[in-house]
N, C-alpha and C. Protein backbone atom coordinates (compact mmCIF):
# COMPACT_ATOMS: atom_id res chain seq x y z
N UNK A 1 92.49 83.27 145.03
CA UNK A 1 92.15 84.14 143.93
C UNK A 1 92.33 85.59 144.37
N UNK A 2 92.85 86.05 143.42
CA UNK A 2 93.28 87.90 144.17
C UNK A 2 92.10 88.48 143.27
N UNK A 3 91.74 89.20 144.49
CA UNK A 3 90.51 90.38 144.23
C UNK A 3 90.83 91.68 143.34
N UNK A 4 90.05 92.00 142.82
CA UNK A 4 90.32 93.16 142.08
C UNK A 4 89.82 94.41 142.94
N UNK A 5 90.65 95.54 142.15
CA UNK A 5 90.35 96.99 142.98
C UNK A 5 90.20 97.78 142.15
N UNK A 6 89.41 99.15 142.50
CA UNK A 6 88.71 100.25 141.58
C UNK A 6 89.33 101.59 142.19
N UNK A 7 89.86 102.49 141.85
CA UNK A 7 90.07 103.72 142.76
C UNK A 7 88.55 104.58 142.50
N UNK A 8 88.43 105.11 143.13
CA UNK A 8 87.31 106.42 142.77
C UNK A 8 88.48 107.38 142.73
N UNK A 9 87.45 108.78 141.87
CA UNK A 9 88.32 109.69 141.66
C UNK A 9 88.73 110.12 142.54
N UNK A 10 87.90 110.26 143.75
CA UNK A 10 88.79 111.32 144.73
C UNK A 10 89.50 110.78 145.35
N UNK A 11 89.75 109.14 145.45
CA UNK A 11 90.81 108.48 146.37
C UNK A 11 91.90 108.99 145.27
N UNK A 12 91.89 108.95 144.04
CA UNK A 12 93.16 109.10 143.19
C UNK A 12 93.38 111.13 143.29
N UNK A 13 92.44 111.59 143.69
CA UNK A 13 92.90 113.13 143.97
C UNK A 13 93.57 113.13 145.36
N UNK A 14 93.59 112.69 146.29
CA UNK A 14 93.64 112.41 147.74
C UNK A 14 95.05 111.57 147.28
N UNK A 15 95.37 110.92 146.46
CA UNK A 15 96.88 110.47 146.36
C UNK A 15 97.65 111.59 145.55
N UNK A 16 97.26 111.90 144.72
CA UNK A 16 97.96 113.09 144.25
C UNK A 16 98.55 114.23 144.98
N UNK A 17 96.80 114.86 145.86
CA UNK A 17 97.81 115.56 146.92
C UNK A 17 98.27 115.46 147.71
N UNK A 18 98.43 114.10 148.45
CA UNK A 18 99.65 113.34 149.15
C UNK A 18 101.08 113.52 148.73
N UNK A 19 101.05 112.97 147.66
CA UNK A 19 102.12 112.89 146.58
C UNK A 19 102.98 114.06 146.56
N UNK A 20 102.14 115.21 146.40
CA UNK A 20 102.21 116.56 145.94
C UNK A 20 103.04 116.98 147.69
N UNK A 21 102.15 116.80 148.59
CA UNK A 21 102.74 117.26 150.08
C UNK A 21 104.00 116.87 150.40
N UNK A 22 104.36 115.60 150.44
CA UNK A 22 105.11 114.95 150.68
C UNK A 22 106.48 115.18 149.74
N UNK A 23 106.25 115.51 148.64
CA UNK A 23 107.75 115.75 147.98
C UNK A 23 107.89 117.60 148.14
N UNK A 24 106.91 118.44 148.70
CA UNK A 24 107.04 119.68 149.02
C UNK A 24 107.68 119.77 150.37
N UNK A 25 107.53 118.91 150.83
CA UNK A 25 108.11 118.60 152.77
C UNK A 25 109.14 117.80 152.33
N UNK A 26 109.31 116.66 152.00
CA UNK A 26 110.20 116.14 152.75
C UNK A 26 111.11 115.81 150.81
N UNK A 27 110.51 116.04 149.65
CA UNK A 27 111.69 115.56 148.72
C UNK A 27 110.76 114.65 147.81
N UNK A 28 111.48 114.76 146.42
CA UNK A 28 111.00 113.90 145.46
C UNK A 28 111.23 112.42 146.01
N UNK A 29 112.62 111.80 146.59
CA UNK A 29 112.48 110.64 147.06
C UNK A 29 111.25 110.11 147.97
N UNK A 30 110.98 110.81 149.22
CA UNK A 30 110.04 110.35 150.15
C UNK A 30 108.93 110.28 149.55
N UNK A 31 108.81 111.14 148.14
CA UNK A 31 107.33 111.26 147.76
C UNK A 31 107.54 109.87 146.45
N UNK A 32 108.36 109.43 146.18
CA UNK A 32 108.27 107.91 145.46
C UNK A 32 107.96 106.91 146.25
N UNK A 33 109.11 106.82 147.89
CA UNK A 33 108.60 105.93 148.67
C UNK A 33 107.16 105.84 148.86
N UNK A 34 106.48 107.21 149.09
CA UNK A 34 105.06 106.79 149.62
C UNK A 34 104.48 106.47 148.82
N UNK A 35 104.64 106.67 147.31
CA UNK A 35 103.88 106.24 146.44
C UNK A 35 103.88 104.84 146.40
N UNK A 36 105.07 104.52 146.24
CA UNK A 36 105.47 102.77 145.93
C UNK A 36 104.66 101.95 147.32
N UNK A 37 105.02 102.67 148.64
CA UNK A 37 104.05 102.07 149.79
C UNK A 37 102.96 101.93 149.91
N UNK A 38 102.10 102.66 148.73
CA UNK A 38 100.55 102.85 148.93
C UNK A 38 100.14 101.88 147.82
N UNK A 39 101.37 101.88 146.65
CA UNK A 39 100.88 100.76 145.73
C UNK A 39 100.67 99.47 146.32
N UNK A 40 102.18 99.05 147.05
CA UNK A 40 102.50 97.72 147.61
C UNK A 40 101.02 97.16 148.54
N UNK A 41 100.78 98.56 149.48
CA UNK A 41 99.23 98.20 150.55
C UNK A 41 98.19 97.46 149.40
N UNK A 42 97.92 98.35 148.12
CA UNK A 42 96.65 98.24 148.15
C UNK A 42 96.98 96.36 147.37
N UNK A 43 98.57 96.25 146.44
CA UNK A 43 98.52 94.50 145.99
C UNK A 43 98.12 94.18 147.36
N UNK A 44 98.53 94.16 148.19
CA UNK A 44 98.43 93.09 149.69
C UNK A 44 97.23 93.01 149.53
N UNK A 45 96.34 93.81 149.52
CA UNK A 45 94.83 93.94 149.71
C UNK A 45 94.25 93.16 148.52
N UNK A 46 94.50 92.88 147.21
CA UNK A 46 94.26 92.77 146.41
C UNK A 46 94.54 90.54 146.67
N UNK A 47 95.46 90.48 147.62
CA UNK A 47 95.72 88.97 148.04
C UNK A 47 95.32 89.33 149.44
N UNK A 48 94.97 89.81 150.30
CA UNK A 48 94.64 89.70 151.66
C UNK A 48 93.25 90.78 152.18
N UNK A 49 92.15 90.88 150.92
CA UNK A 49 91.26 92.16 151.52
C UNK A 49 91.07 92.16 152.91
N UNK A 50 90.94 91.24 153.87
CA UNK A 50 90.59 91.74 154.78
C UNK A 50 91.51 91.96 156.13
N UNK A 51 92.63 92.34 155.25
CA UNK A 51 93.92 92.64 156.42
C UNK A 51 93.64 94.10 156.61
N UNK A 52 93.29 95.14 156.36
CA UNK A 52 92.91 96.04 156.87
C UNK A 52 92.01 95.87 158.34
N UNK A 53 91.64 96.60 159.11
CA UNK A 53 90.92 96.96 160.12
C UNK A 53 89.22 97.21 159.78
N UNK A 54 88.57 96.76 160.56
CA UNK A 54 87.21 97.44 160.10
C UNK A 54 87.19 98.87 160.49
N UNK A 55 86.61 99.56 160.29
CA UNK A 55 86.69 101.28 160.66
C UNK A 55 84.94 101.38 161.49
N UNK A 56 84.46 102.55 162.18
CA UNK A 56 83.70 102.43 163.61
C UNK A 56 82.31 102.32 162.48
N UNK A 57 81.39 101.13 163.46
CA UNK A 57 80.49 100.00 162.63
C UNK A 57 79.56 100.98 161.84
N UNK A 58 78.94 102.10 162.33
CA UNK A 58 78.39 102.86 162.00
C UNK A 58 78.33 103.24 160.35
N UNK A 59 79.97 103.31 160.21
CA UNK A 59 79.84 103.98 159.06
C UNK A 59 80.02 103.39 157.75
N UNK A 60 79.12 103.46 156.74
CA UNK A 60 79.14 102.11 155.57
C UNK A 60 79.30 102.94 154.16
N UNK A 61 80.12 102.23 153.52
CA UNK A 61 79.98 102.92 151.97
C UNK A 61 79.05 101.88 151.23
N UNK A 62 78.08 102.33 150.58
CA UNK A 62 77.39 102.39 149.77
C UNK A 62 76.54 100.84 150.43
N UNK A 63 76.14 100.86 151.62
CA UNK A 63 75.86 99.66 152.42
C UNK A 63 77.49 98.47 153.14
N UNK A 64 78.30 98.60 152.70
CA UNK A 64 79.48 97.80 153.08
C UNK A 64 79.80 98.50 154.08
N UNK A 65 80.77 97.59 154.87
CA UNK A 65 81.57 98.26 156.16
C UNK A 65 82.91 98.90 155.19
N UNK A 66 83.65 99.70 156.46
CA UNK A 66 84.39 100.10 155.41
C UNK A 66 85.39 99.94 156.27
N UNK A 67 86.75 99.42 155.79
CA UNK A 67 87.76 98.83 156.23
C UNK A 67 88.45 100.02 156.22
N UNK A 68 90.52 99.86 157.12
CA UNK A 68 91.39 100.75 156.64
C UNK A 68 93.22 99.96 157.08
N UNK A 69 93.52 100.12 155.99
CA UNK A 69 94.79 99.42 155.93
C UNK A 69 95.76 100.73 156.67
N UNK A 70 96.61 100.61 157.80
CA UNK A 70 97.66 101.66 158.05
C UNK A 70 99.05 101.30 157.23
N UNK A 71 99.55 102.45 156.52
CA UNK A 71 100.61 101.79 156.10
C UNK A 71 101.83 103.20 156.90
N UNK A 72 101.80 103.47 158.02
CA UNK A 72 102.38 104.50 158.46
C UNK A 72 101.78 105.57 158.89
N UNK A 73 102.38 106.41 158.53
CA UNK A 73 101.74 108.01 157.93
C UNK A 73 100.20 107.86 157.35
N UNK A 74 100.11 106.96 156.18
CA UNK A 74 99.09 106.96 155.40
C UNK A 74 98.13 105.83 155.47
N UNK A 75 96.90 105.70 155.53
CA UNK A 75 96.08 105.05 155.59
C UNK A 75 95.33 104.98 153.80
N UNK A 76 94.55 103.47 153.98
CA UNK A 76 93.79 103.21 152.53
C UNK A 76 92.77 102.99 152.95
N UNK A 77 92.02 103.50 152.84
CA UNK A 77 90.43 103.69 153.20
C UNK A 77 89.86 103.26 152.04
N UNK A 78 88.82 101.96 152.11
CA UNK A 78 88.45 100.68 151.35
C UNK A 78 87.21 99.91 151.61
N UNK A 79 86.58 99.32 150.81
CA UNK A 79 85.28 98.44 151.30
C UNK A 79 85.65 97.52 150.14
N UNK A 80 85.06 96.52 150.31
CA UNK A 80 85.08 94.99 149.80
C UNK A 80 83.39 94.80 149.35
N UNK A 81 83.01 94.86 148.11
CA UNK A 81 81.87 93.96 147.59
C UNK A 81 81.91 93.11 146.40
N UNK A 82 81.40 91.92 146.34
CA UNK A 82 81.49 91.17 145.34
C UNK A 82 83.14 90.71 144.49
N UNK A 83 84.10 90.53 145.66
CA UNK A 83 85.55 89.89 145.57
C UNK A 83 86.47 91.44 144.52
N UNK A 84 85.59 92.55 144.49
CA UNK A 84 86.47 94.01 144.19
C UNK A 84 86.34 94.98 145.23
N UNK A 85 87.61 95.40 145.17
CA UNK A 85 87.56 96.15 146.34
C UNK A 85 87.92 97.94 146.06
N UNK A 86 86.83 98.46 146.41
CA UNK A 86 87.15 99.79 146.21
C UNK A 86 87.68 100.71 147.14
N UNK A 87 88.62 101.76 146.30
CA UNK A 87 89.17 102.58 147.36
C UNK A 87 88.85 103.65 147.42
N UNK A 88 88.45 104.40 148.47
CA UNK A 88 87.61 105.25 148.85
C UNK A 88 88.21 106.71 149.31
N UNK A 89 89.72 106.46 149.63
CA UNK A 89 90.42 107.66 150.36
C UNK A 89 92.15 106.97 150.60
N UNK A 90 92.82 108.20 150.31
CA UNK A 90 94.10 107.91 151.05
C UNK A 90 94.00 109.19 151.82
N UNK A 91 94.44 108.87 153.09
CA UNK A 91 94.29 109.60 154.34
C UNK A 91 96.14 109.34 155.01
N UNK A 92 95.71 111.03 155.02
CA UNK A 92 96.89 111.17 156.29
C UNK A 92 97.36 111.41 157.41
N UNK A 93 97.68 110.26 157.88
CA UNK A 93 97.20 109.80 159.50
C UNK A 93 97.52 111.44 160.43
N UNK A 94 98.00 112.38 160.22
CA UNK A 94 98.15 113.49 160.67
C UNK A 94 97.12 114.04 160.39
N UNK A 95 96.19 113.78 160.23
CA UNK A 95 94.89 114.97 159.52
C UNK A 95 94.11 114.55 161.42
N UNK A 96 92.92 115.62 160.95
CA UNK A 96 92.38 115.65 162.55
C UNK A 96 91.16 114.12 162.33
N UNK A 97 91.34 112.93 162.84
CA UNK A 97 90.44 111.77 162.75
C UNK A 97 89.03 111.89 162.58
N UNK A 98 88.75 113.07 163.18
CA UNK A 98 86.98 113.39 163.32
C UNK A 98 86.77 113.71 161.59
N UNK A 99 87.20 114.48 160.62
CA UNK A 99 87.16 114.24 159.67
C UNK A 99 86.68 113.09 158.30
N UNK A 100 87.33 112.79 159.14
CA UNK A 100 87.28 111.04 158.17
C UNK A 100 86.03 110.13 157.95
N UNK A 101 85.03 110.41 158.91
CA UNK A 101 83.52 109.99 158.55
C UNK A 101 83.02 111.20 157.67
N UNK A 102 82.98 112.30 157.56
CA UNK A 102 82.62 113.00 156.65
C UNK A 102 83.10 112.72 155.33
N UNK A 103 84.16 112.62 155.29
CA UNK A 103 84.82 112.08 154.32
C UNK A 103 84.11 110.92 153.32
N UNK A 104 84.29 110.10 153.88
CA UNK A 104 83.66 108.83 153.93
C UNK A 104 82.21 108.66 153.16
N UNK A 105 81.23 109.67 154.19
CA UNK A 105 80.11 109.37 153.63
C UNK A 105 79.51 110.78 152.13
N UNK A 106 80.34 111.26 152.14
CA UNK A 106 80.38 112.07 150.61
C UNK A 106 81.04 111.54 149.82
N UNK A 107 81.94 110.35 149.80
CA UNK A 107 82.46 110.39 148.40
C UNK A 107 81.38 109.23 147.49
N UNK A 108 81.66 109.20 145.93
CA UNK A 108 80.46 108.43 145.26
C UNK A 108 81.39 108.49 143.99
N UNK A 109 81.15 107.11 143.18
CA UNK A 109 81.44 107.02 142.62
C UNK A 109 81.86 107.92 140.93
């Protein structure tokens, strides 16, 4: 049975300005590829939630662990409750890592 998924807003602002970076650097093409790559991650996830990684134990969204799929460059930052899986962040693996628990524990539905 494939799980369902929810974006929060700021994972869908956090793809936008991905989106937005990526065709300012490198071209409208690269910025379709990554789009289409971040779609393709999150179906996989949607038939495989727990192919992502767990992320360090500490840190939980909204009580859940919180997983992260690499798809390159870009990461899907995600938790799994009740067979839906929400997405929490698209992250770019170039950003400084220490970041990313802050991240994490401010965003809300």
């Amino acid at each position: 049975m494939a799980y369902k998924y929810r974006w929060l807003s700021q994972a869908l602002d956090d793809m936008a300005h991905e989106i937005e970076y990526v065709c300012n650097e490198f071209g409208l093409k690269a910025a379709r590829q990554t789009e289409s790559k971040v779609h393709e991650g999150v179906q996989q996830l949607c038939q495989f939630p727990y192919s992502g990684v767990c992320y360090e134990e500490d840190v939980l969204y909204k009580g859940q662990k919180v997983r992260i799929l690499h798809l390159r460059q870009i990461s899907v930052i995600y938790s799994i409750e009740n067979e839906i899986i929400t997405l929490i962040a698209i992250w770019n693996n170039y950003q400084n890592p220490n970041r990313l628990n802050d991240i994490i524990k401010t965003r809300e539905e």
